[in-house]
Structure formats: C-alpha cells, structure tokens
C-alpha atoms as a PDB file:
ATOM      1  CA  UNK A   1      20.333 -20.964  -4.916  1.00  0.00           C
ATOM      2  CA  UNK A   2      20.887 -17.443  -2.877  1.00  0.00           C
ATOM      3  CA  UNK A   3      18.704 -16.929  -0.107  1.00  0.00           C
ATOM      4  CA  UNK A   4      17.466 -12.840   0.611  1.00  0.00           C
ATOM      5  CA  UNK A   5      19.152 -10.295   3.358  1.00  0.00           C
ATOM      6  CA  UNK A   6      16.281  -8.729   4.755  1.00  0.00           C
ATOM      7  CA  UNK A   7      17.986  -5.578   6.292  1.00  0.00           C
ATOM      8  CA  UNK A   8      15.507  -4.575   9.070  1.00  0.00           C
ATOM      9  CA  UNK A   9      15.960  -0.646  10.746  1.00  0.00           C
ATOM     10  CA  UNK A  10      13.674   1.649  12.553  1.00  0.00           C
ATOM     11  CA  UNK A  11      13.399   3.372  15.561  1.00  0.00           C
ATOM     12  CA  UNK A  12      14.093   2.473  18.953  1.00  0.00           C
ATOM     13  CA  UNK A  13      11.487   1.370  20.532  1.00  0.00           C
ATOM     14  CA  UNK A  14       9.286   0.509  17.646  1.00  0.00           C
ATOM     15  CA  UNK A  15       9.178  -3.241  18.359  1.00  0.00           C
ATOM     16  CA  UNK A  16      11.862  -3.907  15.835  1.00  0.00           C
ATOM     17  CA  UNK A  17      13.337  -6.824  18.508  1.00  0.00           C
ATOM     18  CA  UNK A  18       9.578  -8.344  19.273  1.00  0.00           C
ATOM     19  CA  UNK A  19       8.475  -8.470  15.537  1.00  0.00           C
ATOM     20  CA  UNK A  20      11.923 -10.453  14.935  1.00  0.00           C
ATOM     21  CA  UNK A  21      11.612 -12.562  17.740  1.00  0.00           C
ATOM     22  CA  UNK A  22       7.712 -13.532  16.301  1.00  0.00           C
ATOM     23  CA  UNK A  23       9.317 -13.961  13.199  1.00  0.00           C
ATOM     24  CA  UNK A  24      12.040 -15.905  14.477  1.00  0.00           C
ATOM     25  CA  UNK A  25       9.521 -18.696  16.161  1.00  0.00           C
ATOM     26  CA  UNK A  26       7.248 -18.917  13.335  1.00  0.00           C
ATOM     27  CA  UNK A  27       9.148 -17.910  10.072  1.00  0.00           C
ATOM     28  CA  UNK A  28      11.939 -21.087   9.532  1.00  0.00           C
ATOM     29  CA  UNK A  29       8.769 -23.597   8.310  1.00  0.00           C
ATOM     30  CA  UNK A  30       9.254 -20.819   5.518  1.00  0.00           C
ATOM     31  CA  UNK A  31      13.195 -21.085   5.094  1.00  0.00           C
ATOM     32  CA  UNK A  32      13.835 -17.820   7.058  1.00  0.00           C
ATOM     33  CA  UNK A  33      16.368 -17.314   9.428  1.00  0.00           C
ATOM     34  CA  UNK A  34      17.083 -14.307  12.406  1.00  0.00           C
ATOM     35  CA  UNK A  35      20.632 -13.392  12.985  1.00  0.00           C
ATOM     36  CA  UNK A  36      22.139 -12.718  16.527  1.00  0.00           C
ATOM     37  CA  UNK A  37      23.178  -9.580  16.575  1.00  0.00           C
ATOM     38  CA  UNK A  38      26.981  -9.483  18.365  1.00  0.00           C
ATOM     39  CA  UNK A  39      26.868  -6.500  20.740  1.00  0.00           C
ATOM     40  CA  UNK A  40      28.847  -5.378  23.847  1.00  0.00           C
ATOM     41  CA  UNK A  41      25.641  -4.999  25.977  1.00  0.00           C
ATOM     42  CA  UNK A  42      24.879  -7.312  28.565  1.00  0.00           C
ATOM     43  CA  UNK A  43      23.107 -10.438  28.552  1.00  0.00           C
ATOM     44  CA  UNK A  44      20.869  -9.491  31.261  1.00  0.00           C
ATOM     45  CA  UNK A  45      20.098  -5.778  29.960  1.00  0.00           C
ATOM     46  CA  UNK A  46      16.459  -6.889  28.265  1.00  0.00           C
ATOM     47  CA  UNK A  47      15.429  -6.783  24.918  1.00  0.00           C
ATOM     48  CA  UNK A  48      16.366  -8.341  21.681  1.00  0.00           C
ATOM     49  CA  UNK A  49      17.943 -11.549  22.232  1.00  0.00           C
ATOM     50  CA  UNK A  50      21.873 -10.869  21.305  1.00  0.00           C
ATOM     51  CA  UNK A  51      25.628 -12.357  21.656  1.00  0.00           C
ATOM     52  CA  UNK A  52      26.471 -10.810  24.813  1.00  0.00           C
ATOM     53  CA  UNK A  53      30.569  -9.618  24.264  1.00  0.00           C
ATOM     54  CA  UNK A  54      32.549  -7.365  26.192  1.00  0.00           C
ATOM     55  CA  UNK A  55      34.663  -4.602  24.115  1.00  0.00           C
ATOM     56  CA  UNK A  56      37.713  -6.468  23.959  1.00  0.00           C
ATOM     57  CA  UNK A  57      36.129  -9.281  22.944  1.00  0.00           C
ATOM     58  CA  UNK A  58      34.331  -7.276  20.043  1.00  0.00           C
ATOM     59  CA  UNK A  59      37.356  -5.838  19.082  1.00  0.00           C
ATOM     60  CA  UNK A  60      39.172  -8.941  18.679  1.00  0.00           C
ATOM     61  CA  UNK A  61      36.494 -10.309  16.614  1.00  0.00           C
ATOM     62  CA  UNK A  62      36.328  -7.354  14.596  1.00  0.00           C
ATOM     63  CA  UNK A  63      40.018  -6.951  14.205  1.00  0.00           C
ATOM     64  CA  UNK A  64      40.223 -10.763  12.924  1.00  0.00           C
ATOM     65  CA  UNK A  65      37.323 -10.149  10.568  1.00  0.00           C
ATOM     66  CA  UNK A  66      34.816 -12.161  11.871  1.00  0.00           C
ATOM     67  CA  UNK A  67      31.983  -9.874  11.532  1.00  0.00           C
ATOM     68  CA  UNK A  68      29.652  -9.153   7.975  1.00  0.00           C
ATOM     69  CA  UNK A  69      28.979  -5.967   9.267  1.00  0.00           C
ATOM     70  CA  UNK A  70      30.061  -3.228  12.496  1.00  0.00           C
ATOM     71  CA  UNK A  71      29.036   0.230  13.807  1.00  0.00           C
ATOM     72  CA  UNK A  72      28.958   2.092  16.697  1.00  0.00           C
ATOM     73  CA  UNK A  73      25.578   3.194  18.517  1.00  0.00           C
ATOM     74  CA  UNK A  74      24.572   4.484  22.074  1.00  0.00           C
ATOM     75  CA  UNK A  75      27.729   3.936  23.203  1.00  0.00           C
ATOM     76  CA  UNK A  76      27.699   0.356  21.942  1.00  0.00           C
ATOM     77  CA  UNK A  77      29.337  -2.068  19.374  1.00  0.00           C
ATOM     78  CA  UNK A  78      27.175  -3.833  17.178  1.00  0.00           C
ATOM     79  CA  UNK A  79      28.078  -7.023  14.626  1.00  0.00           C
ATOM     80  CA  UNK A  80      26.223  -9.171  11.815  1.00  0.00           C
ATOM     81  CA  UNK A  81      28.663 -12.145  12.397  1.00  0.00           C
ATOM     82  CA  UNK A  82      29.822 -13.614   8.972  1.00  0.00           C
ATOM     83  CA  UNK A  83      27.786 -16.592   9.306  1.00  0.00           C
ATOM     84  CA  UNK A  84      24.905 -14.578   7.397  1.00  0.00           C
ATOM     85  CA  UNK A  85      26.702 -15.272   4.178  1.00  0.00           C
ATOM     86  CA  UNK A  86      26.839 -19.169   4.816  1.00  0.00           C
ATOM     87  CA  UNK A  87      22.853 -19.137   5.352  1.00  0.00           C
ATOM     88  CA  UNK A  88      22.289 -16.732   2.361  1.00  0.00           C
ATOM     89  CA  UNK A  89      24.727 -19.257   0.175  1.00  0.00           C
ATOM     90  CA  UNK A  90      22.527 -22.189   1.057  1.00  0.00           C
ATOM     91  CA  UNK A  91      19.156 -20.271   0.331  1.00  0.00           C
ATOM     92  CA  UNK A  92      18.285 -19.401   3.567  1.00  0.00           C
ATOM     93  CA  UNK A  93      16.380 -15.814   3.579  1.00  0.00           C
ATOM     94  CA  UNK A  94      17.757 -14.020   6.686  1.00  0.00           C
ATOM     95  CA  UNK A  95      16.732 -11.224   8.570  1.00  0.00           C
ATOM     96  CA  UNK A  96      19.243  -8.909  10.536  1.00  0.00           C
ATOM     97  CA  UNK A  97      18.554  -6.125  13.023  1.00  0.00           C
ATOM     98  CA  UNK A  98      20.730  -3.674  11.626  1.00  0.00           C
ATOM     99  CA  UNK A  99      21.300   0.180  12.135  1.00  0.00           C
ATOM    100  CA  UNK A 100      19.430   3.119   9.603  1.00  0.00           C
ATOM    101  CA  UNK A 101      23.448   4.598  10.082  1.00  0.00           C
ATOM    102  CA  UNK A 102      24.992   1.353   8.859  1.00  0.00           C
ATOM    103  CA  UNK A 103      22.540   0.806   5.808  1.00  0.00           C
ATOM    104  CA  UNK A 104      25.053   1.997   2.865  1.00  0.00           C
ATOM    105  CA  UNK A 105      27.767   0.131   4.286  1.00  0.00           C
ATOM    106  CA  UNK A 106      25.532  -3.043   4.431  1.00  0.00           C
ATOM    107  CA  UNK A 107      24.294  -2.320   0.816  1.00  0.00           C
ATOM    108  CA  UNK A 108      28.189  -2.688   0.016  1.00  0.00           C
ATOM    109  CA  UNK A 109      28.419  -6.023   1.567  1.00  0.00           C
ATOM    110  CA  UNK A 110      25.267  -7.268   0.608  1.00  0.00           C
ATOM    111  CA  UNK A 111      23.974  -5.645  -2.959  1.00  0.00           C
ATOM    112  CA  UNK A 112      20.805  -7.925  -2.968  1.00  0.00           C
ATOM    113  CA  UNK A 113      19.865  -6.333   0.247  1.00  0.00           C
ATOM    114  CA  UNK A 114      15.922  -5.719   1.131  1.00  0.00           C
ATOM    115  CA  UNK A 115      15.736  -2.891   3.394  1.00  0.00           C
ATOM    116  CA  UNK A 116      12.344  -3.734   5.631  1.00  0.00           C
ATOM    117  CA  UNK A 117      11.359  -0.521   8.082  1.00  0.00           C
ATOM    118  CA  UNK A 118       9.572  -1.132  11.362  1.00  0.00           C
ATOM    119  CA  UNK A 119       7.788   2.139  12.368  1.00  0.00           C
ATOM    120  CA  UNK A 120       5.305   2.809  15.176  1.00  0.00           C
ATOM    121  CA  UNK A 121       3.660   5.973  16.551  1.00  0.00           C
ATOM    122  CA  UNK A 122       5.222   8.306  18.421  1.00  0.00           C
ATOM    123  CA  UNK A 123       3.174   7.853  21.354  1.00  0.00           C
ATOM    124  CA  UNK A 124       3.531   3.902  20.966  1.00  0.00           C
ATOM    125  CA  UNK A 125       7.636   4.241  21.235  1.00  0.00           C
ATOM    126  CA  UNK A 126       7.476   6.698  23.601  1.00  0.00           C
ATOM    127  CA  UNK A 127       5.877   4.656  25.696  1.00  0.00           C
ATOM    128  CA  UNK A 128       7.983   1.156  24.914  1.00  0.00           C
ATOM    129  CA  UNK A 129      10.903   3.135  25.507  1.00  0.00           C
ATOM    130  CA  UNK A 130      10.221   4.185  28.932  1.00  0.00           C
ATOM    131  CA  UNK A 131       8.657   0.490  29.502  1.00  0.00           C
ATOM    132  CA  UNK A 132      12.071  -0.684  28.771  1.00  0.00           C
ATOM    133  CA  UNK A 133      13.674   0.894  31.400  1.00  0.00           C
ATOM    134  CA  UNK A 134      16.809   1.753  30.229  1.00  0.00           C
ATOM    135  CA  UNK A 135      16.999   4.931  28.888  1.00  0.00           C
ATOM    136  CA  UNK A 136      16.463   8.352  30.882  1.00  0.00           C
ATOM    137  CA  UNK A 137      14.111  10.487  30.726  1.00  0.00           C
ATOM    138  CA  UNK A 138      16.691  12.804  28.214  1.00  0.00           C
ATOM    139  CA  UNK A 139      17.903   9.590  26.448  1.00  0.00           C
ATOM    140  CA  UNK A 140      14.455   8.730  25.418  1.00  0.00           C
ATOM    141  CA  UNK A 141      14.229  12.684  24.289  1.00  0.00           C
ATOM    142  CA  UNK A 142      16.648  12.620  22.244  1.00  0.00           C
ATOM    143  CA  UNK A 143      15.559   9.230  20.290  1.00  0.00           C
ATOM    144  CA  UNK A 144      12.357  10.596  19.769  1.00  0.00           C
ATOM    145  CA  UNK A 145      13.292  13.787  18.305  1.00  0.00           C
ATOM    146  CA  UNK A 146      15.565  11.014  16.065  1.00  0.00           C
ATOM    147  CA  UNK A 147      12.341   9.486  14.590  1.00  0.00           C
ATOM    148  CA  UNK A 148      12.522  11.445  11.443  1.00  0.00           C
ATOM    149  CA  UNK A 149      15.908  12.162  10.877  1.00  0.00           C
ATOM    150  CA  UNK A 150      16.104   9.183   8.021  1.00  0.00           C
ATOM    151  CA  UNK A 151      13.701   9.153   5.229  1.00  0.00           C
ATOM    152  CA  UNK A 152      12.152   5.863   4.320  1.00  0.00           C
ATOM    153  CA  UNK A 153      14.831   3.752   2.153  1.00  0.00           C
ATOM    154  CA  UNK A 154      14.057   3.419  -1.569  1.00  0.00           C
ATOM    155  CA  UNK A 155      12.202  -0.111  -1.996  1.00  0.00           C
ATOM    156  CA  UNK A 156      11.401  -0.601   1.769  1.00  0.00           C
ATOM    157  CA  UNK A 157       9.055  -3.114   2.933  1.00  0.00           C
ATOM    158  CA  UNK A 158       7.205  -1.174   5.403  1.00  0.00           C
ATOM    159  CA  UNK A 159       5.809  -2.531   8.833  1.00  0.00           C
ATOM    160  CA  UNK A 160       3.700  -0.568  11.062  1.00  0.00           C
ATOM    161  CA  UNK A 161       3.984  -2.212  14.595  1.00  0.00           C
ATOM    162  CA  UNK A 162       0.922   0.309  16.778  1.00  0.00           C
ATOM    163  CA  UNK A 163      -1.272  -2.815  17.501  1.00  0.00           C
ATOM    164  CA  UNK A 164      -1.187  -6.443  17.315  1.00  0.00           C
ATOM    165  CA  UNK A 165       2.654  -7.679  18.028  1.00  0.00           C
ATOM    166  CA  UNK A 166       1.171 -11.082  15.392  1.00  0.00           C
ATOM    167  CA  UNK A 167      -0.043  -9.083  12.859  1.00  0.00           C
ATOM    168  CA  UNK A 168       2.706  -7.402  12.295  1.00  0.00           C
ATOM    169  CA  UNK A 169       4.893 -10.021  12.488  1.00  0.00           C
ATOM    170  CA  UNK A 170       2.867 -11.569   9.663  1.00  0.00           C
ATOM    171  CA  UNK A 171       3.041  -8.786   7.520  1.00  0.00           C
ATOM    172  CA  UNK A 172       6.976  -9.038   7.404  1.00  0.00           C
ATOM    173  CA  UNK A 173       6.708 -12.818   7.327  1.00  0.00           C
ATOM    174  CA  UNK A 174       4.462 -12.374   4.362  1.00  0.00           C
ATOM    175  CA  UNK A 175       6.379 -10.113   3.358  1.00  0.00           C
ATOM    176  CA  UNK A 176       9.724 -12.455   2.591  1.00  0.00           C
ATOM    177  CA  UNK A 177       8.122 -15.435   1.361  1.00  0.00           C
ATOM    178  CA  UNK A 178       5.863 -13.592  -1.363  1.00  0.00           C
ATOM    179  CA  UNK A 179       8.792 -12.324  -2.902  1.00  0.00           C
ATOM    180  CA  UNK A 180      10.373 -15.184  -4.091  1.00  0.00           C
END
C-alpha cells in the first residue's frame, strides 16, 4: 500500500507554512504526515518549522544523495530529505512544502504527485510578508509582482488561505483523506 505526495506551492506569504503546521497537529489521526523541509536558513529566522543546515552541510548531504528533492531560492538551499519515500512506501500520505520552480523535477521523482496550491489575496500576503519581518520593503516588491508568474498546475487542489487559518487547514486536510 503507497501512501500520496501532496506537493504543496504558492506564494510567499500566503500561509503555506501555518496551513501545514495546522495540518501537521491535526492531520496524522488521518495517516498524514508533514515533511521537514532541509534548508540553510537559520533556526531562529521564524516561520515554517525546518532542518536548520549550514551550506556545507547541505552540500554534503546533497552531494551524498541524501535528499528526494533540491533547488535553489532567495538565496537559499532547500531539500525534501529521502525519508519521504519510506513514509509513502508504508502508506503514509505526506505533504511537502515544495517550490512552484522545482514542481517538474518533483513530478520526475514522484509521478503520483498531487500538486495542492495555497493562494491568498494580494493584500493578505502583502501584509504577512511585511509581518514576517524579513524581507525589505523591495524584497517583498518583487514577490508580489511574482504572484502570477505560474499558472495554476493541471489537477491542483486549490486552498484559499484570506480568513480562518482552521478552515483552511481543513479544506486541505479534507482534501487528502477524501481522495483515497
């Protein structure tokens, strides 16, 4: 029995890391899993909770194949370690944080993949982003204007995240376990 890669993308700052971490404390009574995401950003930086690494460290990983899945972004490296696989292999359904950029490669590595897309108004990530604090004024510019450079993926399970943080949440939750 093969669990389902749920492949979830959007844009910054529309509550991709909150809906996974509401997810994450309600969703394994249902079999589903979160993965860490590896990525050479400090622990302390806020946010989704990663796998803090330095770039060696990534590297090294990377170079002895210990990751599913890589890219770049922002200046950062980002990894799906290879521990996905196991869970999927032992009919887990697992949910990753991945990257719009990195979604062909990932459809490679993982052809049963279900591309989910967390989306929120412009004015709602506009405003998470500068909440966040770590982005300039430019930075969060520039992701903005980003918001529409990738069309919605064939197939996507689409989750608007403007109000409640639960319902939305529940909506992906729902989501995964009425597939099956």
């Amino acid at each position: 029995m093969s669990g389902h890669l749920y492949y979830v993308m959007g844009p910054s700052g529309a509550g991709k890391d909150s809906v996974l971490a509401w997810v994450r404390e309600h969703g394994a009574a249902h079999g589903v899993l979160c993965a860490h995401r590896y990525i050479t950003r400090p622990a302390h930086a806020g946010g989704e909770n990663h796998v803090a690494l330095s770039e060696q460290e990534f590297l090294s990983r990377e170079q002895r194949g210990l990751f599913a899945l890589t890219w770049q972004a922002h200046g950062l490296h980002y990894g799906i370690g290879n521990e996905v696989a196991h869970w999927l292999a032992r009919g887990a359904d697992v949910l990753v944080n991945g990257s719009r950029g990195a979604l062909d490669t990932a459809r490679e590595r993982f052809p049963g993949l279900r591309p989910v897309l967390i989306t929120a108004s412009t004015q709602s990530i506009a405003k998470r982003l500068a909440a966040r604090g770590r982005e300039t004024e430019a930075d969060i510019a520039k992701r903005l204007a980003r918001i529409d450079a990738y069309p919605t993926p064939p197939e996507s399970v689409v989750i608007h995240n403007d109000g409640c943080l639960a319902e939305a949440g529940a909506a992906l939750l729902h989501a995964i376990t009425s597939a099956h």
